[in-house]
N, C-alpha and C. Protein backbone atom coordinates (compact mmCIF):
# COMPACT_ATOMS: atom_id res chain seq x y z
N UNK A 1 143.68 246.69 197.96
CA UNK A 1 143.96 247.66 196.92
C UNK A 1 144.79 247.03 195.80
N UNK A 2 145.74 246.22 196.21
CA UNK A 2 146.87 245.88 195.00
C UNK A 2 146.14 244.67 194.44
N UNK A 3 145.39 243.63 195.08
CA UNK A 3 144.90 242.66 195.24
C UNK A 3 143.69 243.33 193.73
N UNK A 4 143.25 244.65 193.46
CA UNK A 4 142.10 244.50 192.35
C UNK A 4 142.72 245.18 191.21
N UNK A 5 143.47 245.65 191.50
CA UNK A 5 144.62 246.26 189.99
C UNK A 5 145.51 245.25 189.41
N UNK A 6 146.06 244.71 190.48
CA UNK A 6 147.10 243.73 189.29
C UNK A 6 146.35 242.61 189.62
N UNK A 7 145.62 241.89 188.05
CA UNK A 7 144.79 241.19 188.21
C UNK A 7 145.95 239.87 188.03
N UNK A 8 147.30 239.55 187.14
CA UNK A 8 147.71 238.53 186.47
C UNK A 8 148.98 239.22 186.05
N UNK A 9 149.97 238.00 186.25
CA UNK A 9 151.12 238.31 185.15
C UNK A 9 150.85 237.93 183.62
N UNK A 10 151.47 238.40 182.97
CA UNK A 10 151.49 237.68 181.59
C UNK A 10 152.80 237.00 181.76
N UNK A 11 152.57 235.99 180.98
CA UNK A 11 153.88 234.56 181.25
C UNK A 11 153.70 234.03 179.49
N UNK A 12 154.51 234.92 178.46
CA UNK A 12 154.93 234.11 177.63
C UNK A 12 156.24 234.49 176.80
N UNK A 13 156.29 234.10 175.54
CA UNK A 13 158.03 234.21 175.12
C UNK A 13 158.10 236.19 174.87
N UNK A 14 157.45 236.14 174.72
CA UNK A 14 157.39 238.21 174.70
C UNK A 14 158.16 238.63 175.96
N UNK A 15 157.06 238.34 176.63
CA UNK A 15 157.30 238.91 178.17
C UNK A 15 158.50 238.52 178.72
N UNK A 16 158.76 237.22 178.62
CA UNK A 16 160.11 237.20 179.26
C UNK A 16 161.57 237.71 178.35
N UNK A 17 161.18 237.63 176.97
CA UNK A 17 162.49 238.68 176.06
C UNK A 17 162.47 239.82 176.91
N UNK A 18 161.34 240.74 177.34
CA UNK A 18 161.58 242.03 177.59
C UNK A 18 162.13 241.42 179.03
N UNK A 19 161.43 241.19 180.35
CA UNK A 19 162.55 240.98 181.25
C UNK A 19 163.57 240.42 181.16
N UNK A 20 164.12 239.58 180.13
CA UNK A 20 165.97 239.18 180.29
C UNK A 20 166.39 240.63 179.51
N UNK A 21 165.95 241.14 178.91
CA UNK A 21 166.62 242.74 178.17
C UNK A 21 166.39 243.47 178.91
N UNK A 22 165.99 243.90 178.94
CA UNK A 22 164.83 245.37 179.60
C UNK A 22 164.99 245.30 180.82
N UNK A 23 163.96 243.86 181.89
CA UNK A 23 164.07 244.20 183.03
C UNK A 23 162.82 244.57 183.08
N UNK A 24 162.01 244.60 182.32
CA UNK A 24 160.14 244.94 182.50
C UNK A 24 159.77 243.92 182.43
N UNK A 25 158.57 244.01 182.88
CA UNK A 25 157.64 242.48 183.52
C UNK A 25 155.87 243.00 183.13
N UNK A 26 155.07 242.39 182.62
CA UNK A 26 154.01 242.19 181.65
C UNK A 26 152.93 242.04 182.83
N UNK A 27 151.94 242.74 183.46
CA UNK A 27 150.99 242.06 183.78
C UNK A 27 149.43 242.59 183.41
N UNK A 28 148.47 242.18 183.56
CA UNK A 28 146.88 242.01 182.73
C UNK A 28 146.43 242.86 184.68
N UNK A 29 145.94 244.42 183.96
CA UNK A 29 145.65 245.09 184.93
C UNK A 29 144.12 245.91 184.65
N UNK A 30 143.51 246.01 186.03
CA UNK A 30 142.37 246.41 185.61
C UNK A 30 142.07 247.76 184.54
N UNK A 31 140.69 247.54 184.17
CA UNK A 31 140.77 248.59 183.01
C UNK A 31 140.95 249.99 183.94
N UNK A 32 140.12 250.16 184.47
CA UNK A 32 140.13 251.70 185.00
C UNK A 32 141.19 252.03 186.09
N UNK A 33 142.11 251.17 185.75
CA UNK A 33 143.67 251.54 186.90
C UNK A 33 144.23 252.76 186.02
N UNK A 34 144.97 253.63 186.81
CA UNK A 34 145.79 254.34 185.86
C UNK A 34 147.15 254.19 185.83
N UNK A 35 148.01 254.77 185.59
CA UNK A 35 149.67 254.16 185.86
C UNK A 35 149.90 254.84 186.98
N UNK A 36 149.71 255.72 187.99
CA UNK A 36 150.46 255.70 189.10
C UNK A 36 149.55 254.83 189.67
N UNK A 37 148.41 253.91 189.66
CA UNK A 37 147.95 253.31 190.83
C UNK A 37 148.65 251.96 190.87
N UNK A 38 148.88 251.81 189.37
CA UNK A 38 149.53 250.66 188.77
C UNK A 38 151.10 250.35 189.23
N UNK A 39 151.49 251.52 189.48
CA UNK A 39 152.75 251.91 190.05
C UNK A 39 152.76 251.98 191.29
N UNK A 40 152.14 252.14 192.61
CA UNK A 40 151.64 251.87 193.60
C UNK A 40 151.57 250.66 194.00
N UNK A 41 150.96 249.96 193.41
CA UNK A 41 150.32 248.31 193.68
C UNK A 41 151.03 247.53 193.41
N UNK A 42 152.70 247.66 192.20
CA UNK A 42 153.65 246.58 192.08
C UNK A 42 154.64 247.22 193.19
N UNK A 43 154.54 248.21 193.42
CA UNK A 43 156.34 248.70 194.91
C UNK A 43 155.33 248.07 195.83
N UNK A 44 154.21 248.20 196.15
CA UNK A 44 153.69 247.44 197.70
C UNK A 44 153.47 246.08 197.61
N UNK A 45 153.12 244.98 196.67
CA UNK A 45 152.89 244.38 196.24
C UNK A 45 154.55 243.62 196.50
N UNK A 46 155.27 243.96 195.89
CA UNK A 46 156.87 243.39 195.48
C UNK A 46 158.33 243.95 196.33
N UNK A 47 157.87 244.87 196.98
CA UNK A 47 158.32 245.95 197.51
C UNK A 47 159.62 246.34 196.59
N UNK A 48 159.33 246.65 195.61
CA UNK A 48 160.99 247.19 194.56
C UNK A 48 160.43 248.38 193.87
N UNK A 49 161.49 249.44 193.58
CA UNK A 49 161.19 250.55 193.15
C UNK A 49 161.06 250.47 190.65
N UNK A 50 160.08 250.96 191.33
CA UNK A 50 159.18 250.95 189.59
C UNK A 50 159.82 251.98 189.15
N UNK A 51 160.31 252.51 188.12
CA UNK A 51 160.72 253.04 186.62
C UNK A 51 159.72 253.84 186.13
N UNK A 52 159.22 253.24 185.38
CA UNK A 52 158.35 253.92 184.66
C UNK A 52 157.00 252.62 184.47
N UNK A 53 155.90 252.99 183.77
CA UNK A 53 154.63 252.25 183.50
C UNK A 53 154.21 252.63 182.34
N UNK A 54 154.13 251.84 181.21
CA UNK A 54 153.26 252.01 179.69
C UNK A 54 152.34 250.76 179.98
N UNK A 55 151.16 251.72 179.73
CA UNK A 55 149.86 250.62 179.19
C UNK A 55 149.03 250.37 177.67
N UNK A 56 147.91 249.55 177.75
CA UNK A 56 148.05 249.43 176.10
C UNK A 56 146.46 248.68 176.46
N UNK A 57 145.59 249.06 176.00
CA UNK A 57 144.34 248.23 175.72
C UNK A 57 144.00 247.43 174.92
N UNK A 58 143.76 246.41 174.94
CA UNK A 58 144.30 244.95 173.98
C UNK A 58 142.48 245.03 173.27
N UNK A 59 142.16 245.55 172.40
CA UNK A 59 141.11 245.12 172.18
C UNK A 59 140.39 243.94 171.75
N UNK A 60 138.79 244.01 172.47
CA UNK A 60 138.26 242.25 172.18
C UNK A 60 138.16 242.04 171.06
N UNK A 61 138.03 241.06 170.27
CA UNK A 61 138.27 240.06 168.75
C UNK A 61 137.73 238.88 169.17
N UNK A 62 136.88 238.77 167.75
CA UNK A 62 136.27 237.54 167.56
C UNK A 62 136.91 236.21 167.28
N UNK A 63 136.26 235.38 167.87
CA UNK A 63 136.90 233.82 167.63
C UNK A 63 135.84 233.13 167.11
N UNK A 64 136.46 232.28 166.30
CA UNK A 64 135.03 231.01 165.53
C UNK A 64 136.19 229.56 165.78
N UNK A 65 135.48 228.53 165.87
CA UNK A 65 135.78 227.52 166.02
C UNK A 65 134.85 226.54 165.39
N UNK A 66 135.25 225.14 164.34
CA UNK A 66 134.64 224.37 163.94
C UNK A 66 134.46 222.97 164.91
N UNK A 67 133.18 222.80 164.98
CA UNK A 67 132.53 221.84 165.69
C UNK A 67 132.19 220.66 164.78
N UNK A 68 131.74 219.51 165.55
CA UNK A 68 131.15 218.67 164.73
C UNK A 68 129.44 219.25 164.70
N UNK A 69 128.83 219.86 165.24
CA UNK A 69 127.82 220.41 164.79
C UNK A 69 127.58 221.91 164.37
N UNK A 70 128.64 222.52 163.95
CA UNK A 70 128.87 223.66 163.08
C UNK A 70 129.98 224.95 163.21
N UNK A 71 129.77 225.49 162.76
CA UNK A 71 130.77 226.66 163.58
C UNK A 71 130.26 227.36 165.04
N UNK A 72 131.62 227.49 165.66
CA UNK A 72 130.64 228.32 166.63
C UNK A 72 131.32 229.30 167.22
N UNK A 73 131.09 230.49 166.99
CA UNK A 73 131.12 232.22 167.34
C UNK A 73 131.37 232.28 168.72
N UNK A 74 132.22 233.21 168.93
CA UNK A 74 132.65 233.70 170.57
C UNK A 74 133.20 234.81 170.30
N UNK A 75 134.18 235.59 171.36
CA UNK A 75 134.72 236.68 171.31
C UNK A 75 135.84 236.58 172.39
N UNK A 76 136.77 236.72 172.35
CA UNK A 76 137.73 237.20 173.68
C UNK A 76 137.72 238.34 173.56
N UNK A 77 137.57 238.39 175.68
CA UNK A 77 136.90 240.00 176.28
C UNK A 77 138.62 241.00 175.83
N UNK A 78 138.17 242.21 175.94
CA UNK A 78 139.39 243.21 176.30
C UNK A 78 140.07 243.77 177.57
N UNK A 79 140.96 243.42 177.57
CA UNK A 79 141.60 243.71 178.61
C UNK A 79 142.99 244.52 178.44
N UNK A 80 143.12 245.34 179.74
CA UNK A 80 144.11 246.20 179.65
C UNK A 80 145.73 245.37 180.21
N UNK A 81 146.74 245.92 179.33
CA UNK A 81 147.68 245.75 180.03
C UNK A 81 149.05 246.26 180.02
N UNK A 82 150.07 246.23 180.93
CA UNK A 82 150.52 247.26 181.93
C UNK A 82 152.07 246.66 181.76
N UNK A 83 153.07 247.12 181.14
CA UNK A 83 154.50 247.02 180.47
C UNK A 83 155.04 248.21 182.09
N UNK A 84 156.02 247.09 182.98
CA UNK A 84 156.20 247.67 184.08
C UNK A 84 157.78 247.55 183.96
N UNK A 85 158.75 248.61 184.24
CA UNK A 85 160.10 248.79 184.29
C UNK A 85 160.52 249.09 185.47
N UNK A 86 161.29 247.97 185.76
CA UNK A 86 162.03 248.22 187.66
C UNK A 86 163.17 248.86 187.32
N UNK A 87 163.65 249.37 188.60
CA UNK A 87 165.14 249.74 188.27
C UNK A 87 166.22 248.49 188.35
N UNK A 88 167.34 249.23 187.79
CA UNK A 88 168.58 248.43 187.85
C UNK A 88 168.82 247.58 188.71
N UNK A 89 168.74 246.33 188.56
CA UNK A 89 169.08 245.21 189.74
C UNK A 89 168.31 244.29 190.34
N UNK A 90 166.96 245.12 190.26
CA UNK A 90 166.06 244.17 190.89
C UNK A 90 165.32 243.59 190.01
N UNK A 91 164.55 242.72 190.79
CA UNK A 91 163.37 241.76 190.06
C UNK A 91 162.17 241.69 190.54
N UNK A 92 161.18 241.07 190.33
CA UNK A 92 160.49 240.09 190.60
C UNK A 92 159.90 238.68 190.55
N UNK A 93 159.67 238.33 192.06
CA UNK A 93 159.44 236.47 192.25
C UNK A 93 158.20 236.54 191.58
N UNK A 94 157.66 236.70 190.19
CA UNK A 94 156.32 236.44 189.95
C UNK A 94 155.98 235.39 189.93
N UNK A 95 156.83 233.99 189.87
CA UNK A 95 156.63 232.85 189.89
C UNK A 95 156.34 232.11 191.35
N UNK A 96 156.69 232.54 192.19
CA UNK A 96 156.56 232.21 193.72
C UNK A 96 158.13 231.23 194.57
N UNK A 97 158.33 230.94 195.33
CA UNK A 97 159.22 230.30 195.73
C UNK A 97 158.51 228.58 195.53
N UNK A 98 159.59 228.56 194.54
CA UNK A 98 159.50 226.78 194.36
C UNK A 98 160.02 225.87 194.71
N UNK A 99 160.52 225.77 196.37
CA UNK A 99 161.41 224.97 196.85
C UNK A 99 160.38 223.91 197.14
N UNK A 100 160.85 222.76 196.98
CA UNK A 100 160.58 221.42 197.04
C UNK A 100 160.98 220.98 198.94
């Protein structure tokens, strides 16, 4: 179940401003999740108690790129994603344990 909703964290300078402020954590969740399933799948998933859940549908946009044999047309797909607020204190290891 948690394994097809939270597909990915997002990992860049955004995401981590809001968790050193905030304490929310960014991840790329399926489209047809809703926020309590979404909310479900990070407490079992992480086992820490969730806040609240805002989502946001990133719509797809075109990309062109120059080649040595011409331009060439693509699109990045759309995907949904899911602005998650823990409570006071806790976190999450989204990175994994990196002991050497």
């Amino acid at each position: 179940m948690t394994k097809n909703i939270l597909i990915k964290p997002i990992i860049s300078e955004k995401s981590e401003n809001l968790t050193a402020k905030g304490n929310q954590y960014t991840f790329v969740v399926d489209k047809k999740a809703n926020k309590l399933e979404i909310k479900k799948a990070v407490e079992a998933m992480f086992t820490t108690n969730v806040i609240a859940v805002n989502t946001v549908i990133v719509p797809a946009r075109a990309k062109a790129r120059n080649t040595r044999s011409g331009v060439v047309k693509g699109s990045v797909s759309a995907y949904k994603k899911a602005y998650v607020k823990l409570a006071e204190g806790e976190s999450l290891d989204i990175y994994g344990s990196t002991e050497g």
